[in-house]
C-alpha atoms as a PDB file:
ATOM      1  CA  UNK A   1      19.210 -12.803  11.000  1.00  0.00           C
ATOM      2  CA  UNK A   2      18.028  -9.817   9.323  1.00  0.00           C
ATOM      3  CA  UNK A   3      19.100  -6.235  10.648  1.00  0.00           C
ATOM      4  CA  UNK A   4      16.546  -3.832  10.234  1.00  0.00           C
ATOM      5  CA  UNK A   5      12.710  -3.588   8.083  1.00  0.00           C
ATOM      6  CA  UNK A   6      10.217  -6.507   8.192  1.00  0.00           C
ATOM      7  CA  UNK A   7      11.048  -9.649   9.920  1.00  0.00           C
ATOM      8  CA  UNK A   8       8.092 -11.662   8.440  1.00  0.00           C
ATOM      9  CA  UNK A   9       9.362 -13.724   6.081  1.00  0.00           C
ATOM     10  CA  UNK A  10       5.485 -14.032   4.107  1.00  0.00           C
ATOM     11  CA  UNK A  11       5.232 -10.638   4.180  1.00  0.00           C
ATOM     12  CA  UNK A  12       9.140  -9.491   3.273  1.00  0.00           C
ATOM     13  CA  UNK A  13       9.455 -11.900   0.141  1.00  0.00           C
ATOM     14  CA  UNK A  14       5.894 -10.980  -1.259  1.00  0.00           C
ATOM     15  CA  UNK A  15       7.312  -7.744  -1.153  1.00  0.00           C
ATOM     16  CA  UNK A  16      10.296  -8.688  -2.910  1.00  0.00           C
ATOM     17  CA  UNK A  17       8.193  -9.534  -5.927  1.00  0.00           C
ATOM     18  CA  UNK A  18       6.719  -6.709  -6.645  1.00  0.00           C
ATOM     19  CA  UNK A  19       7.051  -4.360  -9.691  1.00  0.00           C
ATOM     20  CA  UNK A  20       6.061  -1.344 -11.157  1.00  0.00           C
ATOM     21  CA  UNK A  21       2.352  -0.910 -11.287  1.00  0.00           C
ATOM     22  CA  UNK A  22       1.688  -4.004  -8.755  1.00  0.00           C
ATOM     23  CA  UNK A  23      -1.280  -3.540  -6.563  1.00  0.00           C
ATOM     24  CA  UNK A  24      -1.137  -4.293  -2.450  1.00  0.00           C
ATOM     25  CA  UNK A  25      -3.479  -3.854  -0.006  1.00  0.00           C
ATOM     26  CA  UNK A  26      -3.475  -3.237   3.496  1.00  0.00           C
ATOM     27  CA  UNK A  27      -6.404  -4.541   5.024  1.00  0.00           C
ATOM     28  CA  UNK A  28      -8.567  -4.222   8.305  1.00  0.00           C
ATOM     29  CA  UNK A  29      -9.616  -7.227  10.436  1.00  0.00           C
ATOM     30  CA  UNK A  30     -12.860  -7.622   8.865  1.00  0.00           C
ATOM     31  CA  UNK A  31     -12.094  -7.196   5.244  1.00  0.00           C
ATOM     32  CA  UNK A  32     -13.422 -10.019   2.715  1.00  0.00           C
ATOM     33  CA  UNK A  33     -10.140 -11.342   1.237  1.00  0.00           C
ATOM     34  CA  UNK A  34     -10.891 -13.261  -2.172  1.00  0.00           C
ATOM     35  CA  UNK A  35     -10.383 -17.184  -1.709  1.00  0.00           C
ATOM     36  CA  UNK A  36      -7.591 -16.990  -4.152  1.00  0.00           C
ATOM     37  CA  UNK A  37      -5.788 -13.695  -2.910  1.00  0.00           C
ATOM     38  CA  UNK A  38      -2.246 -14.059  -1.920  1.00  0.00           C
ATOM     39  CA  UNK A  39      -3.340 -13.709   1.981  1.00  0.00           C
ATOM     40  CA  UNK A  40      -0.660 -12.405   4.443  1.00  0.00           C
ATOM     41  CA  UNK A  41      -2.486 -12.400   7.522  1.00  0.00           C
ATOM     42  CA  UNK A  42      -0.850 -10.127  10.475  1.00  0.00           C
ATOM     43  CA  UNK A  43      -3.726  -9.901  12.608  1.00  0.00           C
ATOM     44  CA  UNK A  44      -3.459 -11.063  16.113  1.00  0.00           C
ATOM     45  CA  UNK A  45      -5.696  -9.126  18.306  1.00  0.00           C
ATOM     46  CA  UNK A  46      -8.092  -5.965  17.854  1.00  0.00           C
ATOM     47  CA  UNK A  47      -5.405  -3.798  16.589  1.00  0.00           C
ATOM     48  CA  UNK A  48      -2.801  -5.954  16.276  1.00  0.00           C
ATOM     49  CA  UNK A  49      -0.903  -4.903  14.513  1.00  0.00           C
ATOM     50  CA  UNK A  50      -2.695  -1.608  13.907  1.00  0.00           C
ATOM     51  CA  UNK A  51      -2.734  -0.455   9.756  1.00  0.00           C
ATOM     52  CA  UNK A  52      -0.637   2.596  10.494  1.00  0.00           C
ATOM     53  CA  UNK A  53       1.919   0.634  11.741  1.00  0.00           C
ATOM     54  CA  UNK A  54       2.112  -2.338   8.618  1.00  0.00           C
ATOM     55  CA  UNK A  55       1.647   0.703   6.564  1.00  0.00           C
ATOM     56  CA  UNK A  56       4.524   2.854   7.799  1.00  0.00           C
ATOM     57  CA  UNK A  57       6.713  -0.439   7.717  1.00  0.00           C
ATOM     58  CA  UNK A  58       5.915  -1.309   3.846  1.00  0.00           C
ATOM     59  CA  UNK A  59       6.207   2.269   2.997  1.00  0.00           C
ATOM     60  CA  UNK A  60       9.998   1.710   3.977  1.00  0.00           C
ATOM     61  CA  UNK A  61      10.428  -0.730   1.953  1.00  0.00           C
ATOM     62  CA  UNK A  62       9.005  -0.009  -0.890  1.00  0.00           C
ATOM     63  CA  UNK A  63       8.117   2.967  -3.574  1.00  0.00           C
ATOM     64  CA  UNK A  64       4.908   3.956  -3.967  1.00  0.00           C
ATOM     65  CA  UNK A  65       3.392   5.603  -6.578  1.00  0.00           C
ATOM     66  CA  UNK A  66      -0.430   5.631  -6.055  1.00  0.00           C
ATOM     67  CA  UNK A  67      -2.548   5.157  -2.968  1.00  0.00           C
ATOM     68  CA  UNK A  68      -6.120   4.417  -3.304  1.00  0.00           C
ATOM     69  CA  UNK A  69      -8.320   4.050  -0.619  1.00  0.00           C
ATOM     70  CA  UNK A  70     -12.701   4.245   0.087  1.00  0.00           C
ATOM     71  CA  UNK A  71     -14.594   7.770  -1.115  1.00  0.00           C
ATOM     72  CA  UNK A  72     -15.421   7.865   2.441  1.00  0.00           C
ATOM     73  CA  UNK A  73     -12.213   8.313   3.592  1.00  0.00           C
ATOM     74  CA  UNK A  74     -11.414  12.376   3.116  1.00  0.00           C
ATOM     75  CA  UNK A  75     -15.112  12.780   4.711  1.00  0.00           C
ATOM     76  CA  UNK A  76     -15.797  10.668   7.174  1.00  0.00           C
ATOM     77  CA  UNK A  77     -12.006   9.536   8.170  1.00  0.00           C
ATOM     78  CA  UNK A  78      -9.827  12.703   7.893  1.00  0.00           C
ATOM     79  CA  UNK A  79      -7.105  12.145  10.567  1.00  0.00           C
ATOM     80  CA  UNK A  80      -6.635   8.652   8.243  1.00  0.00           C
ATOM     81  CA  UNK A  81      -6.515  10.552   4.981  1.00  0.00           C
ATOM     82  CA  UNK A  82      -3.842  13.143   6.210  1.00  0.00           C
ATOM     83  CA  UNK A  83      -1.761  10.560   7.782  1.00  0.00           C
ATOM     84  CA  UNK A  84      -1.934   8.852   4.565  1.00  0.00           C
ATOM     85  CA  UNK A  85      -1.088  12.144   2.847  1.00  0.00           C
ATOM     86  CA  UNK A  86       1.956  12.604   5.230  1.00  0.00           C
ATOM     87  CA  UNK A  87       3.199   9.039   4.747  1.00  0.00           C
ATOM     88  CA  UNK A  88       2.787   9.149   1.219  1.00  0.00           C
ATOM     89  CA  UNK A  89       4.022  12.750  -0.309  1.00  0.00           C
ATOM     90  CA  UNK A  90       5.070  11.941  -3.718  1.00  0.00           C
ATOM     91  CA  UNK A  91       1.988   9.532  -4.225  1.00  0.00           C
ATOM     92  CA  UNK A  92      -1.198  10.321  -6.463  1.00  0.00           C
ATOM     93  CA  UNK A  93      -4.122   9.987  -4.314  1.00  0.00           C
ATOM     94  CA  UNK A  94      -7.777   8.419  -5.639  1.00  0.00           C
ATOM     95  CA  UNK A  95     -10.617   7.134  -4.579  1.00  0.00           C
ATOM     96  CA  UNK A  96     -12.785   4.270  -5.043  1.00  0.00           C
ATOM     97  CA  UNK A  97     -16.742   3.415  -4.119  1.00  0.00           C
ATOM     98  CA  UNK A  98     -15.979   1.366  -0.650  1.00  0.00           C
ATOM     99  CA  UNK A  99     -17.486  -2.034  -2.599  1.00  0.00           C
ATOM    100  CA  UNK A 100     -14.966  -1.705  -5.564  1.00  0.00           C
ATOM    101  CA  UNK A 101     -12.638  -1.746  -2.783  1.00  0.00           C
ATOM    102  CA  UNK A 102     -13.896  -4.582  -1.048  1.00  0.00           C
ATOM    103  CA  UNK A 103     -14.702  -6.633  -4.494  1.00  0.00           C
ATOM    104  CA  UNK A 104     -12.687  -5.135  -7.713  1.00  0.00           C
ATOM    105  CA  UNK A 105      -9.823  -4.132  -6.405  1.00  0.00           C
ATOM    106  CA  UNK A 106      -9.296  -6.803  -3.970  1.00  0.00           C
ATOM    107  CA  UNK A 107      -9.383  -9.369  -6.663  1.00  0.00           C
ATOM    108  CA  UNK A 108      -6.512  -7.040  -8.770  1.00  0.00           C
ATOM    109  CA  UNK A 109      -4.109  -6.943  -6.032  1.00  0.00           C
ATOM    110  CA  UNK A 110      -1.284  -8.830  -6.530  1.00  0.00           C
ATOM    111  CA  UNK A 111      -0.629  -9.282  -1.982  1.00  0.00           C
ATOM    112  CA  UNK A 112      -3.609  -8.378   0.370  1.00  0.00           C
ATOM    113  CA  UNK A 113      -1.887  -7.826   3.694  1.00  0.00           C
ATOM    114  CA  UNK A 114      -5.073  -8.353   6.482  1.00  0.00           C
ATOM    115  CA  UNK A 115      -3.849  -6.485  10.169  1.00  0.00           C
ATOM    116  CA  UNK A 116      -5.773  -6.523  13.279  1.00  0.00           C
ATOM    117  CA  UNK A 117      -7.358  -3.302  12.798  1.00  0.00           C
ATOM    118  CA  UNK A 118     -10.884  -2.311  14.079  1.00  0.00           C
ATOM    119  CA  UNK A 119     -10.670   1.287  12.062  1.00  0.00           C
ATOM    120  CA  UNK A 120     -13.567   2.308   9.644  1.00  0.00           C
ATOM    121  CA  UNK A 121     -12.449   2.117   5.638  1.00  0.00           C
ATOM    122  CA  UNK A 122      -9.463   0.905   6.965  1.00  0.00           C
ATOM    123  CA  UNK A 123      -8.657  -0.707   3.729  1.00  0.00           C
ATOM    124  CA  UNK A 124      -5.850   0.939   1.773  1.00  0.00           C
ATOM    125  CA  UNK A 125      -4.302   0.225  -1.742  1.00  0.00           C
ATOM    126  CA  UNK A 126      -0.342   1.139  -2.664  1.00  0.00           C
ATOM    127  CA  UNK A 127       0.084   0.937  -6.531  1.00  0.00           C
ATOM    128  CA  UNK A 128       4.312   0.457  -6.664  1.00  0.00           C
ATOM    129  CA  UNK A 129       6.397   2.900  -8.704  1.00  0.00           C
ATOM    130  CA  UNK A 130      10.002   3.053  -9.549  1.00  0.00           C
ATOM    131  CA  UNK A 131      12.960   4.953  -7.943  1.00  0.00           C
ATOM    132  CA  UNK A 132      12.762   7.673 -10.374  1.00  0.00           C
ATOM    133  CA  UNK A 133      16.766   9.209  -9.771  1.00  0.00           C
ATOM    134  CA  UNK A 134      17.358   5.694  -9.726  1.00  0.00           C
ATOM    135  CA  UNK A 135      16.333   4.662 -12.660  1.00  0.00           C
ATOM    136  CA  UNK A 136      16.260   7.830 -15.368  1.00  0.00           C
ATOM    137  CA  UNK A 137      19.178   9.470 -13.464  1.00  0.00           C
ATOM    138  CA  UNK A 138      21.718   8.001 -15.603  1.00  0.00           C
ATOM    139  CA  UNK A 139      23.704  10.228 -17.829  1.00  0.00           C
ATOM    140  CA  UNK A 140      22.250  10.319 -21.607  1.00  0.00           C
ATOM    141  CA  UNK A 141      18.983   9.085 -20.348  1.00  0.00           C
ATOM    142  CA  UNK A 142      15.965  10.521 -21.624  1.00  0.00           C
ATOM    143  CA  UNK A 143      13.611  10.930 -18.916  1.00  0.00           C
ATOM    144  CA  UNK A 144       9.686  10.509 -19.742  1.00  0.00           C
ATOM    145  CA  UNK A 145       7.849  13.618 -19.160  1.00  0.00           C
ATOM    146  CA  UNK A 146       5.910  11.813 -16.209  1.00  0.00           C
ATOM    147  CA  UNK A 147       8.936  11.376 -13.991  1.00  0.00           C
ATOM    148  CA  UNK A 148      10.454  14.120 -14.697  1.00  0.00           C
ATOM    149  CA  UNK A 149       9.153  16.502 -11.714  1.00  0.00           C
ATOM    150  CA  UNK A 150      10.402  13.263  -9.301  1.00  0.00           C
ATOM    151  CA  UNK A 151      14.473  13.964 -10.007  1.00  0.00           C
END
């Protein structure tokens, strides 16, 4: 049995294939998921699970490099931007027009993860990165000028 992080097995070994640029998204209750998405549906009740809480658990697990999420968001859903914000420090922050969201970008994402929220422009996307000290940390490595602030 696994120890600790995500105990879905859908959810833990489509994270698993990610990779460096890879697009998922985290997904309200009533968000359109594309026919041919790869679907991990969570929800089992009005905010159940709630998106802070899938969020918070695949932020664990993996790094993220870009969060994208509705223009409506910073205005109209503040306490949801700066918990985004906290959760999300090193990330680059952008926004979309809430029907690219719901239509472009859903059908770009690699894993949409659906949860049981009921939360306005609850619809987030987490572009992966890389483990910067990880990966250019080595000695004699030339480190590109973009990840260079991240060691």
């Amino acid at each position: 049995m696994k120890r600790t992080g995500i105990l879905n097995a859908e959810l833990s070994g489509a994270l698993a294939t990610l990779g460096h640029t890879d697009l998922l998204l985290v997904v309200d209750a009533g968000f359109p998921v594309p026919r041919d998405a790869h679907r991990i549906d969570l929800a089992l009740a009005e905010n159940l699970p709630d998106l802070r809480t899938v969020l918070g658990l695949i932020a664990d697990e993996l790094v993220v490099e870009g969060v994208v999420r509705a223009e409506e968001v910073p205005s109209h859903h503040p306490r949801l931007d700066a918990w985004l914000h906290g959760r999300f420090p090193d990330a680059e922050f952008t926004t979309r027009p809430h029907s690219e969201v719901l239509g472009e970008l859903a059908r770009q994402a690699k894993v949409v993860v659906r949860t049981g929220a009921f939360e306005p422009w609850g619809n987030i996307g987490l572009f992966c990165g890389v483990d910067a000290p990880r990966w250019f940390g080595g000695e004699g490595v030339i480190v590109p000028e973009s990840y260079a602030s991240k060691l």
